[in-house]
N, C-alpha and C. Protein backbone atom coordinates (compact mmCIF):
# COMPACT_ATOMS: atom_id res chain seq x y z
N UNK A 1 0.84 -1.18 0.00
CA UNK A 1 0.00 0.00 0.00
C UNK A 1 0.89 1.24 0.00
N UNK A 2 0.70 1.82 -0.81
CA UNK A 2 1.31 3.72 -0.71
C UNK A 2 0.61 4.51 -0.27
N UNK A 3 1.57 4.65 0.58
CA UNK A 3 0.74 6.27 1.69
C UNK A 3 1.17 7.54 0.91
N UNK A 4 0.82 8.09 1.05
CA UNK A 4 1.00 9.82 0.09
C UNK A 4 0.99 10.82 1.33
N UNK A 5 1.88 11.12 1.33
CA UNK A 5 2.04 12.70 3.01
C UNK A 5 1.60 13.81 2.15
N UNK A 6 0.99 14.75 2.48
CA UNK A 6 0.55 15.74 2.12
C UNK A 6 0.50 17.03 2.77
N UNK A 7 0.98 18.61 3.03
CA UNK A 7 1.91 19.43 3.80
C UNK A 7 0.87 20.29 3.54
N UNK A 8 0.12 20.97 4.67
CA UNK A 8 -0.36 22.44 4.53
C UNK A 8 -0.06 23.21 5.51
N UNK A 9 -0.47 24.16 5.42
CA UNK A 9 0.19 25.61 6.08
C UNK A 9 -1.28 26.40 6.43
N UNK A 10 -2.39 25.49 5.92
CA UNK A 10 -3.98 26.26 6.16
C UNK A 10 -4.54 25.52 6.98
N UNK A 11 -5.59 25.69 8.10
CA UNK A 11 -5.91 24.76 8.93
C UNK A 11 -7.22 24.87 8.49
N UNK A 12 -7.64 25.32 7.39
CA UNK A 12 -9.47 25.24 6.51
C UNK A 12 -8.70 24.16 6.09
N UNK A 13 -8.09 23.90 5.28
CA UNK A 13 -7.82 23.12 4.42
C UNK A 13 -7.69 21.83 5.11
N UNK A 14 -6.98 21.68 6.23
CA UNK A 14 -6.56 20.54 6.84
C UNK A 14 -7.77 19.96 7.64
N UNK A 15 -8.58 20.41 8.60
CA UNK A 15 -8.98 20.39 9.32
C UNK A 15 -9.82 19.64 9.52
N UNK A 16 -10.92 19.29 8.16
CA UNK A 16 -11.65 17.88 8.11
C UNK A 16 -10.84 16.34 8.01
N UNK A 17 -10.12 16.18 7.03
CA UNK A 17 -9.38 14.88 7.65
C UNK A 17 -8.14 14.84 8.63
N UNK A 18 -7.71 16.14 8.80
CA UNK A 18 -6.92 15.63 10.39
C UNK A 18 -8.03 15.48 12.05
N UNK A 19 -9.12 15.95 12.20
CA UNK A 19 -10.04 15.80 12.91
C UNK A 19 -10.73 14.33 12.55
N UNK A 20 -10.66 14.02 11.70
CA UNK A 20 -10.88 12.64 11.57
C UNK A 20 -9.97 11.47 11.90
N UNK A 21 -8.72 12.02 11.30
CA UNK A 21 -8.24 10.93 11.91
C UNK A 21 -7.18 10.72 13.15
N UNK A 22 -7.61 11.97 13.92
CA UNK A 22 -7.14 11.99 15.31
C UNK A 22 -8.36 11.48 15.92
N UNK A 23 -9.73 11.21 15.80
CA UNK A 23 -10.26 10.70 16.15
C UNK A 23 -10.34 9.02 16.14
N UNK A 24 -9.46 8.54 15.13
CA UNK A 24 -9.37 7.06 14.55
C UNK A 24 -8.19 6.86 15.89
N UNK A 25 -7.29 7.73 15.88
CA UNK A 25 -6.16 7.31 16.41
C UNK A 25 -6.49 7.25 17.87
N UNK A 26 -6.95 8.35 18.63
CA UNK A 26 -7.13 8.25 20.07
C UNK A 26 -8.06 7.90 20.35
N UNK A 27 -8.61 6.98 19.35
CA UNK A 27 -10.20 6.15 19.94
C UNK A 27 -10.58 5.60 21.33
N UNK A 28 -9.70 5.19 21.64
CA UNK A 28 -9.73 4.71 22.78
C UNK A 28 -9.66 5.56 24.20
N UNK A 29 -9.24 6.49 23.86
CA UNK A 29 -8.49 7.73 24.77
C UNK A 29 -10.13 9.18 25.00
N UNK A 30 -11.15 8.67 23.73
CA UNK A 30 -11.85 10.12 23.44
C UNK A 30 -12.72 10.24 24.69
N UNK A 31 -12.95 9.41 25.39
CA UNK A 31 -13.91 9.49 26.58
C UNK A 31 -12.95 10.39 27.97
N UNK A 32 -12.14 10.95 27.82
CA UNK A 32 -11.20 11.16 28.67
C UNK A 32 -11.40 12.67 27.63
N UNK A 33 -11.88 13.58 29.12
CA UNK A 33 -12.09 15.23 28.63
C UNK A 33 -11.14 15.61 27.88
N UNK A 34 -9.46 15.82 28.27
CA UNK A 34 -8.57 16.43 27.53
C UNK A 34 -8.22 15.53 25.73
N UNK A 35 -9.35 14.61 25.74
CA UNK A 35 -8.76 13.64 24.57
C UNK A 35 -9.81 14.11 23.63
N UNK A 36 -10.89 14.17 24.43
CA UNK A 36 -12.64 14.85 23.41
C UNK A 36 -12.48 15.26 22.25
N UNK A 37 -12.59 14.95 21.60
CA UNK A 37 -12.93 15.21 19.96
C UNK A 37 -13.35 16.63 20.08
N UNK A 38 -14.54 17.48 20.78
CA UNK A 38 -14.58 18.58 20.82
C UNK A 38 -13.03 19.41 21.19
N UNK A 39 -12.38 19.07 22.29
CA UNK A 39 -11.54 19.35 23.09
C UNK A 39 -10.16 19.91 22.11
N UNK A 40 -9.96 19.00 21.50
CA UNK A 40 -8.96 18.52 20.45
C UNK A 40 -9.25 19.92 18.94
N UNK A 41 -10.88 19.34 18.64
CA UNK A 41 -10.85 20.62 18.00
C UNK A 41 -10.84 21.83 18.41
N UNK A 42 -11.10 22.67 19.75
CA UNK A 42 -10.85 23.84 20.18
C UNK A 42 -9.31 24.04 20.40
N UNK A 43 -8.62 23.43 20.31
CA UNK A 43 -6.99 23.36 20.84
C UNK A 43 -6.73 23.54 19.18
N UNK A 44 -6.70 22.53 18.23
CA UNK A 44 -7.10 22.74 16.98
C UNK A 44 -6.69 24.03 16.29
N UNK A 45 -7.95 24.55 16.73
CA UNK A 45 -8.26 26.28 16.40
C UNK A 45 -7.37 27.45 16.86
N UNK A 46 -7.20 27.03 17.70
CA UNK A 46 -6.23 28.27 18.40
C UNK A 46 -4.33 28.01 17.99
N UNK A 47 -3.95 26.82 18.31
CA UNK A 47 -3.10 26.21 17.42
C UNK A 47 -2.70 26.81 15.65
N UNK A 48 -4.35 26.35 15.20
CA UNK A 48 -4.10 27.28 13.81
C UNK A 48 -3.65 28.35 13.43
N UNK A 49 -4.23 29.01 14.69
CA UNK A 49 -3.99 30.55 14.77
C UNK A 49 -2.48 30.98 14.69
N UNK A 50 -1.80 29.93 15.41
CA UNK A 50 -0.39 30.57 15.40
C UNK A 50 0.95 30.71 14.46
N UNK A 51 2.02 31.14 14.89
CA UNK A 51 2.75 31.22 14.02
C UNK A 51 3.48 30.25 13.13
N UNK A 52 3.45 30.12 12.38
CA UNK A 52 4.34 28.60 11.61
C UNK A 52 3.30 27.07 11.86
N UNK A 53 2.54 27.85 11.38
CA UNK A 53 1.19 26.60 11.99
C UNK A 53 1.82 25.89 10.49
N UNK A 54 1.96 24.20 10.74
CA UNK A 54 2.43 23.80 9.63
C UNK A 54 1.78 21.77 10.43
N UNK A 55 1.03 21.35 9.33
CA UNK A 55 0.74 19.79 9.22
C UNK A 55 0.62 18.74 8.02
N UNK A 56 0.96 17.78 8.46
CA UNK A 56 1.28 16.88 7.67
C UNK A 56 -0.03 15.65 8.08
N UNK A 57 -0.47 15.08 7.14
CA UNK A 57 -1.05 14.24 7.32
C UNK A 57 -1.23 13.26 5.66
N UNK A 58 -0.70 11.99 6.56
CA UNK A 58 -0.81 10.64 5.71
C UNK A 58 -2.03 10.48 5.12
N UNK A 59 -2.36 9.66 3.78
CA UNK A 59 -3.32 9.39 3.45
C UNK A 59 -2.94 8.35 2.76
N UNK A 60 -4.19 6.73 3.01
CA UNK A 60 -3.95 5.81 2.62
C UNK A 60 -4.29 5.95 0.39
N UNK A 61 -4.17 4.31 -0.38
CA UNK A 61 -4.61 4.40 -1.53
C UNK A 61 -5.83 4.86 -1.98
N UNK A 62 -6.55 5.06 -0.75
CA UNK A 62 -8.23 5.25 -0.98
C UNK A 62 -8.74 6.95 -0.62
N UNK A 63 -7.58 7.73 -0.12
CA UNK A 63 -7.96 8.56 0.15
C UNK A 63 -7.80 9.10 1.91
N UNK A 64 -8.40 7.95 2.17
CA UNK A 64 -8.19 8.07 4.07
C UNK A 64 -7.05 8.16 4.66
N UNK A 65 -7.41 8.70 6.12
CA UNK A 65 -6.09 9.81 6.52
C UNK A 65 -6.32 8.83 7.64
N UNK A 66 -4.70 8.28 7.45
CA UNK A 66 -4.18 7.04 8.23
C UNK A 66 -3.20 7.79 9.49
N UNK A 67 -2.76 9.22 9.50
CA UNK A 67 -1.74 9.32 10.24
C UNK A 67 -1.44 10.95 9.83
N UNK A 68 -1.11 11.74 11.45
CA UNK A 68 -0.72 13.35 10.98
C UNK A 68 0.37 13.35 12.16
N UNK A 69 0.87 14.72 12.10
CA UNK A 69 1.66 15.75 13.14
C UNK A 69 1.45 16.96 12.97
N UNK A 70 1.48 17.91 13.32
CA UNK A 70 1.07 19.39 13.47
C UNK A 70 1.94 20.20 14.80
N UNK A 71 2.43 21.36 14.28
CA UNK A 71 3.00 21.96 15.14
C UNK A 71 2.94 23.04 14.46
N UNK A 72 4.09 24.10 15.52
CA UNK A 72 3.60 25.67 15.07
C UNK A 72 4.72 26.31 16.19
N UNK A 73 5.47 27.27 15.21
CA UNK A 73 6.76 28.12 16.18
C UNK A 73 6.32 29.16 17.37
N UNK A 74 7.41 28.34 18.46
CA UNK A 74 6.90 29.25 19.54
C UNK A 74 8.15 29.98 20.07
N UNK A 75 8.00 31.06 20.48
CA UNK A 75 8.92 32.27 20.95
C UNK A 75 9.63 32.10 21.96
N UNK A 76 10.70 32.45 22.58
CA UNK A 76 10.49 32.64 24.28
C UNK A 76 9.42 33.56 24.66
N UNK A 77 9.23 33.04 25.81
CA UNK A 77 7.75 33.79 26.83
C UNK A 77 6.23 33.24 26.24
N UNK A 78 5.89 32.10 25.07
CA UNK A 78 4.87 32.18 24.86
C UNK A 78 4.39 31.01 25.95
N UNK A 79 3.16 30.85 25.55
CA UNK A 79 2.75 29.81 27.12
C UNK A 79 2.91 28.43 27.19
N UNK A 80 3.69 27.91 25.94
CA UNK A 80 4.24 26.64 25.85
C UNK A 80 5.69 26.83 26.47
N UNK A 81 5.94 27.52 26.86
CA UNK A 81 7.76 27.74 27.74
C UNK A 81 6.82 27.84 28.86
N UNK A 82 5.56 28.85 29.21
CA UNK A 82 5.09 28.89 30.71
C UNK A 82 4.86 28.58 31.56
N UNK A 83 4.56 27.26 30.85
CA UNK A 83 4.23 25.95 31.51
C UNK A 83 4.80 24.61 32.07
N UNK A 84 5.86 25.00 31.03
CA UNK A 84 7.19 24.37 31.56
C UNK A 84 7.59 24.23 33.02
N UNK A 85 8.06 22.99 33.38
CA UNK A 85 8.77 23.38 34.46
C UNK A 85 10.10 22.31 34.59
N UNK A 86 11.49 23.14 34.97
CA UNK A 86 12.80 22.23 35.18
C UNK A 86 13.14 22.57 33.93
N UNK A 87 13.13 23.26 33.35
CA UNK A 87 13.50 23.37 31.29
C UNK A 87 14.50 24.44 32.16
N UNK A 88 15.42 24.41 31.27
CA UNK A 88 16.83 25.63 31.44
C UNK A 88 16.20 26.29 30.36
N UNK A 89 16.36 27.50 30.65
CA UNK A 89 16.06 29.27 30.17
C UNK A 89 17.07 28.96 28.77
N UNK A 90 17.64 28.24 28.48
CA UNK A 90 18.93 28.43 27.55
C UNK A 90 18.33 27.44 26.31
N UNK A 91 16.63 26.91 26.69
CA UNK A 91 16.29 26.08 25.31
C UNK A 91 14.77 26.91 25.03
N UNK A 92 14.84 28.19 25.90
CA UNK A 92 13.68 28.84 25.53
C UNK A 92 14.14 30.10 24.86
N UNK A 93 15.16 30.40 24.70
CA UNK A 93 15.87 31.27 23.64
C UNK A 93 15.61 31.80 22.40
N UNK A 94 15.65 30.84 21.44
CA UNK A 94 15.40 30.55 20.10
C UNK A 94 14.37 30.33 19.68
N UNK A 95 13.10 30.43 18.64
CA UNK A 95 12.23 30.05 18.02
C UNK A 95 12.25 28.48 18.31
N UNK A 96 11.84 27.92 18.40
CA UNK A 96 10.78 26.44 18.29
C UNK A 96 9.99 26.06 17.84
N UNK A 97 10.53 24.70 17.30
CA UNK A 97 9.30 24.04 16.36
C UNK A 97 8.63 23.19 17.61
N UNK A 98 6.99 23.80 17.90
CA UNK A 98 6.63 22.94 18.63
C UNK A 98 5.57 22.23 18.60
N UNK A 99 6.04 19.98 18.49
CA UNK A 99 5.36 19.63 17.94
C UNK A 99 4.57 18.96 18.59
N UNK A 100 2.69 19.40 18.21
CA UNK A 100 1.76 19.81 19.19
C UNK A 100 1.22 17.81 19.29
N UNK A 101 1.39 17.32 18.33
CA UNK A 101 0.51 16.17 18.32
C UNK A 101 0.80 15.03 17.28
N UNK A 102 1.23 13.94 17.03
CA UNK A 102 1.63 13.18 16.02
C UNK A 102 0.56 12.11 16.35
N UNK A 103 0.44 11.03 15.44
CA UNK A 103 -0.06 9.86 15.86
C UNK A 103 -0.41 9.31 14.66
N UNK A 104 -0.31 7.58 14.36
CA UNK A 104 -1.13 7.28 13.33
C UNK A 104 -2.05 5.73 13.39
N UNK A 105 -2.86 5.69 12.62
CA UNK A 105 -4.06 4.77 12.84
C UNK A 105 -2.84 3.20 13.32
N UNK A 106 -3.95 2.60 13.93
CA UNK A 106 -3.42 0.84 14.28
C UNK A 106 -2.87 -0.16 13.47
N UNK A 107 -3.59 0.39 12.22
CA UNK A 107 -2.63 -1.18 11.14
C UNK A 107 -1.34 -0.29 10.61
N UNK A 108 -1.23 1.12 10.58
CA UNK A 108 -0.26 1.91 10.27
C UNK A 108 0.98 1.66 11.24
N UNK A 109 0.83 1.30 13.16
CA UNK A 109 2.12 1.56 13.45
C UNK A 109 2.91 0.54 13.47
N UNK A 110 3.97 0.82 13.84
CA UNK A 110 5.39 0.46 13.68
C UNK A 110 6.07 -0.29 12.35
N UNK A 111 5.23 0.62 11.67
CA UNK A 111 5.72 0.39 10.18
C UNK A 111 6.98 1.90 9.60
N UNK A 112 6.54 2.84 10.57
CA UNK A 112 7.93 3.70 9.91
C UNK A 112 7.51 4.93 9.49
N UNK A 113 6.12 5.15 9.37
CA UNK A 113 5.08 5.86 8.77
C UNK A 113 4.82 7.25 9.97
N UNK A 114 4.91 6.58 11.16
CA UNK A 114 4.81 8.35 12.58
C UNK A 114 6.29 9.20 12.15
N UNK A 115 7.44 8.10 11.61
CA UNK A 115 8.69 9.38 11.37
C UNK A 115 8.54 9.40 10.38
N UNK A 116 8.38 9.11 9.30
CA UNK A 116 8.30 9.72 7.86
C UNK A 116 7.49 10.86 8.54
N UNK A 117 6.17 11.23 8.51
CA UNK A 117 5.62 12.12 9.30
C UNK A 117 6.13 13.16 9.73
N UNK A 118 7.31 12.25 10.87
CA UNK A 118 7.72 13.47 11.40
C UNK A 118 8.78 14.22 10.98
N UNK A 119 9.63 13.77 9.77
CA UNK A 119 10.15 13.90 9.16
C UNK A 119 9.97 15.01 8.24
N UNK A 120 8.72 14.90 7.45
CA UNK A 120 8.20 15.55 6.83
C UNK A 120 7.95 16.50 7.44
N UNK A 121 7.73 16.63 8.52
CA UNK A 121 6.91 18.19 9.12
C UNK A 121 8.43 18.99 9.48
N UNK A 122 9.56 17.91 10.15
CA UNK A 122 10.67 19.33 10.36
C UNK A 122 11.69 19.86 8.66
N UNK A 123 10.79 19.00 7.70
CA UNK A 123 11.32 19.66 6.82
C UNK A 123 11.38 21.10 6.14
N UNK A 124 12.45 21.48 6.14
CA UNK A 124 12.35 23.06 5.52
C UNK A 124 12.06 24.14 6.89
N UNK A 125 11.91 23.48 8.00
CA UNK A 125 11.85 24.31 9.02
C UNK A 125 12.79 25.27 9.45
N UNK A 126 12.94 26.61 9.91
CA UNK A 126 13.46 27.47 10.01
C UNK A 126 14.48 27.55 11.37
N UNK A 127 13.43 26.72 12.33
CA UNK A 127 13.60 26.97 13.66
C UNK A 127 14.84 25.72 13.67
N UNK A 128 15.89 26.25 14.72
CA UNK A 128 16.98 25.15 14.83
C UNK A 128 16.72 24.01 15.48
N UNK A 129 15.69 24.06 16.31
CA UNK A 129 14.75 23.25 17.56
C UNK A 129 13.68 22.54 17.14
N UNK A 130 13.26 21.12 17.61
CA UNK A 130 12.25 20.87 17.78
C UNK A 130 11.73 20.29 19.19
N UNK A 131 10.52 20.84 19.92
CA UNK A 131 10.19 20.28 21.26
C UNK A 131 8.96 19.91 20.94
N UNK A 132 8.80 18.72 21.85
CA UNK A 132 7.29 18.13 22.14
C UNK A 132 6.87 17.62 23.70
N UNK A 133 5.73 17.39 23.76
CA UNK A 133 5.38 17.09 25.19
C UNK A 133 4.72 15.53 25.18
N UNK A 134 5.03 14.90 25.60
CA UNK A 134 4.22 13.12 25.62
C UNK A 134 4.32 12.68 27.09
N UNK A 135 3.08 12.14 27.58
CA UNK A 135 2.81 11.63 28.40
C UNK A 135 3.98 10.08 28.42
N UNK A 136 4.34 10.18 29.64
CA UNK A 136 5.43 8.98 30.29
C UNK A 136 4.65 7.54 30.18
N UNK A 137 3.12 7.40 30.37
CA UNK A 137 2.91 6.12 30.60
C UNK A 137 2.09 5.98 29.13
N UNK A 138 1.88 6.94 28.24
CA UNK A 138 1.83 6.02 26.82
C UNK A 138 3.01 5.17 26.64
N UNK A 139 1.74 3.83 26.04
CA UNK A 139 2.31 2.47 25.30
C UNK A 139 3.10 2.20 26.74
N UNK A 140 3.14 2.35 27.97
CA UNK A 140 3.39 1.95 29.13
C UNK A 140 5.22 2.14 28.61
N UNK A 141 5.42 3.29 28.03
CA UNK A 141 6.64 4.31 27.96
C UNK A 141 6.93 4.25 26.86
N UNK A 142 6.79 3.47 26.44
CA UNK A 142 7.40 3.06 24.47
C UNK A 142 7.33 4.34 23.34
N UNK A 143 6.29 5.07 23.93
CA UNK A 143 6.01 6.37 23.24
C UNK A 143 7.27 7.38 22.95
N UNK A 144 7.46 7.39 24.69
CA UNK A 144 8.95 8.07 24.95
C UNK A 144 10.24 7.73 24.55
N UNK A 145 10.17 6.19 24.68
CA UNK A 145 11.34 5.41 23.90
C UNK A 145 11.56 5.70 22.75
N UNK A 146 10.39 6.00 21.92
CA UNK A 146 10.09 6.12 20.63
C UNK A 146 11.06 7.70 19.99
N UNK A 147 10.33 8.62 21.15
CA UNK A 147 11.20 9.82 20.72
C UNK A 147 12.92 9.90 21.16
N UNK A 148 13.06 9.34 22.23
CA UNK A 148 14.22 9.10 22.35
C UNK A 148 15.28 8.53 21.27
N UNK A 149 14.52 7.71 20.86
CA UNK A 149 15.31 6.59 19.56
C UNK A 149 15.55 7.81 18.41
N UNK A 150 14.52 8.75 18.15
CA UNK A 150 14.54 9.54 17.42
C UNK A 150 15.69 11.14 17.63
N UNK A 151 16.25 10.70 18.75
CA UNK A 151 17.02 11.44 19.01
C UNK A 151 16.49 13.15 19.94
N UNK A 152 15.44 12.65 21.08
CA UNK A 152 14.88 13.70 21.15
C UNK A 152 15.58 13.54 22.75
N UNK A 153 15.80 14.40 23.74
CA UNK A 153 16.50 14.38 24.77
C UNK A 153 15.36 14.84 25.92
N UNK A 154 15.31 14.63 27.14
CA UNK A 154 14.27 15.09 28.09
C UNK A 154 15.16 16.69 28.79
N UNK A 155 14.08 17.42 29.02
CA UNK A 155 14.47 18.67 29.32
C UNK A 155 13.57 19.06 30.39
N UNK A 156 12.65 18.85 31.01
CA UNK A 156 11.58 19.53 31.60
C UNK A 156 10.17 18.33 31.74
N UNK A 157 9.34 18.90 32.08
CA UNK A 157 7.87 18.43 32.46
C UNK A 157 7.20 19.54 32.33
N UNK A 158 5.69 19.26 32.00
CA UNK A 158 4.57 20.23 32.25
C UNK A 158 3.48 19.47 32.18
N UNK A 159 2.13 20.46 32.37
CA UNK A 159 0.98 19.79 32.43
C UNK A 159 0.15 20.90 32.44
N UNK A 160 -0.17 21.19 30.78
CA UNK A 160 -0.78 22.04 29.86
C UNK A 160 -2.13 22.27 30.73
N UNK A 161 -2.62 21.49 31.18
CA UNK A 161 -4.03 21.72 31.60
C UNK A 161 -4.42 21.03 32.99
N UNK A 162 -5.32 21.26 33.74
CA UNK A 162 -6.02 20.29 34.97
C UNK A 162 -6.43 18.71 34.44
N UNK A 163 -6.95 18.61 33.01
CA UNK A 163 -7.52 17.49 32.72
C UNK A 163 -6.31 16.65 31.40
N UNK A 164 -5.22 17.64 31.99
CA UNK A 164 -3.68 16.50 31.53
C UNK A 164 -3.13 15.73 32.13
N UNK A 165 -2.80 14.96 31.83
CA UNK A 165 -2.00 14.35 32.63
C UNK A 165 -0.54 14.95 32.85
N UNK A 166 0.71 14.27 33.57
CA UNK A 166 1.72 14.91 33.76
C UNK A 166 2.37 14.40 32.61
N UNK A 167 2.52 15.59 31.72
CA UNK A 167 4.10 15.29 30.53
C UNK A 167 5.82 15.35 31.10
N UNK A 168 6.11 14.85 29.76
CA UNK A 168 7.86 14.81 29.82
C UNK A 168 7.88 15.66 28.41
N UNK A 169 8.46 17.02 28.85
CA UNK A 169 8.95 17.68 27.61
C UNK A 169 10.46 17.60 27.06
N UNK A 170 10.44 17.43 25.81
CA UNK A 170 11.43 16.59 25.05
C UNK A 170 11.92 17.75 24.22
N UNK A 171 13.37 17.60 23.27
CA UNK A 171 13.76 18.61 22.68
C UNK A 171 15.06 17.85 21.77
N UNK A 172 14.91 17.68 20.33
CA UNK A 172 16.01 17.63 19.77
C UNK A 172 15.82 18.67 18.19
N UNK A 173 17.34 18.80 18.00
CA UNK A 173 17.53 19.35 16.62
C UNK A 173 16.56 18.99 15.37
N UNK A 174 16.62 20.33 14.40
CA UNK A 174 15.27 19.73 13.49
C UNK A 174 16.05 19.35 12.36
N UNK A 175 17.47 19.62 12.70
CA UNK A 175 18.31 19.09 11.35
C UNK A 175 18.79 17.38 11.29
């Protein structure tokens, strides 16, 4: 099967099949407030809003959207550094690529297809950085392993919201 990645920079454009298939992906997870399909799309929206709003999302031979990532450059002082906590002042410096959400459908993983992905999204990126936030007990850690393998280093913790759980914020080069 050929997957086809496909890159926008518009969140009209994106917004019906990546809402779809973040819903395929955290199926299991949507009954859990901060996971809500509503939830997801209000985060979504405001996300769009920002600077270097940039996503990628997979699509199988048929059309269907098997797999995305999405992120968007953040400053020092914006409220993804605010929230931070234990991060050294010396990785909130520089512009950041920060990447808000990856994931792809069940017969898709561990085929190679979440880093192509992610691959695709730090391409052509400006920012020297890329950070993300993932919960420690996804895949009962494998998640984290996952970025690690990818060369991403632990820097900090936060916990974006009351109905988050506690993250491990991560940080490697986008080159």
């Amino acid at each position: 099967m050929t997957i086809r990645l496909r890159r926008y920079t518009d969140l009209e454009q994106a917004a019906a099949p990546l809402i779809a298939v973040y819903a395929k992906v955290r199926e299991p997870l949507l009954h859990l407030p901060n996971y809500a399909v509503p939830t997801f799309a209000d985060r979504l929206e405001r996300h769009g809003r920002e600077p270097g709003f940039v996503v990628v999302i997979a699509f199988d031979n048929e059309g269907n959207p098997v797999g995305y990532a999405y992120g968007n450059t953040v400053e020092a002082g914006d409220r993804w550094w605010t929230r931070a906590e234990g991060v050294d002042p010396k990785h909130t410096t520089e512009p950041c690529l920060a990447l808000k959400e990856i994931g792809v459908t069940v017969p898709h993983r561990g085929t190679g297809l979440a880093r192509r992905i992610h691959d695709r999204l730090l391409a052509r990126r400006t920012e020297p950085v890329v950070a993300l936030m993932v919960n420690p007990t996804a895949g009962d850690g494998k998640v984290q392993r996952v970025y690690k393998a990818w060369g991403y280093e632990t820097i900090g913790s936060a916990q974006p919201s009351p109905d988050s759980p506690p993250l491990v914020m991560m940080l490697r080069s986008t080159r």
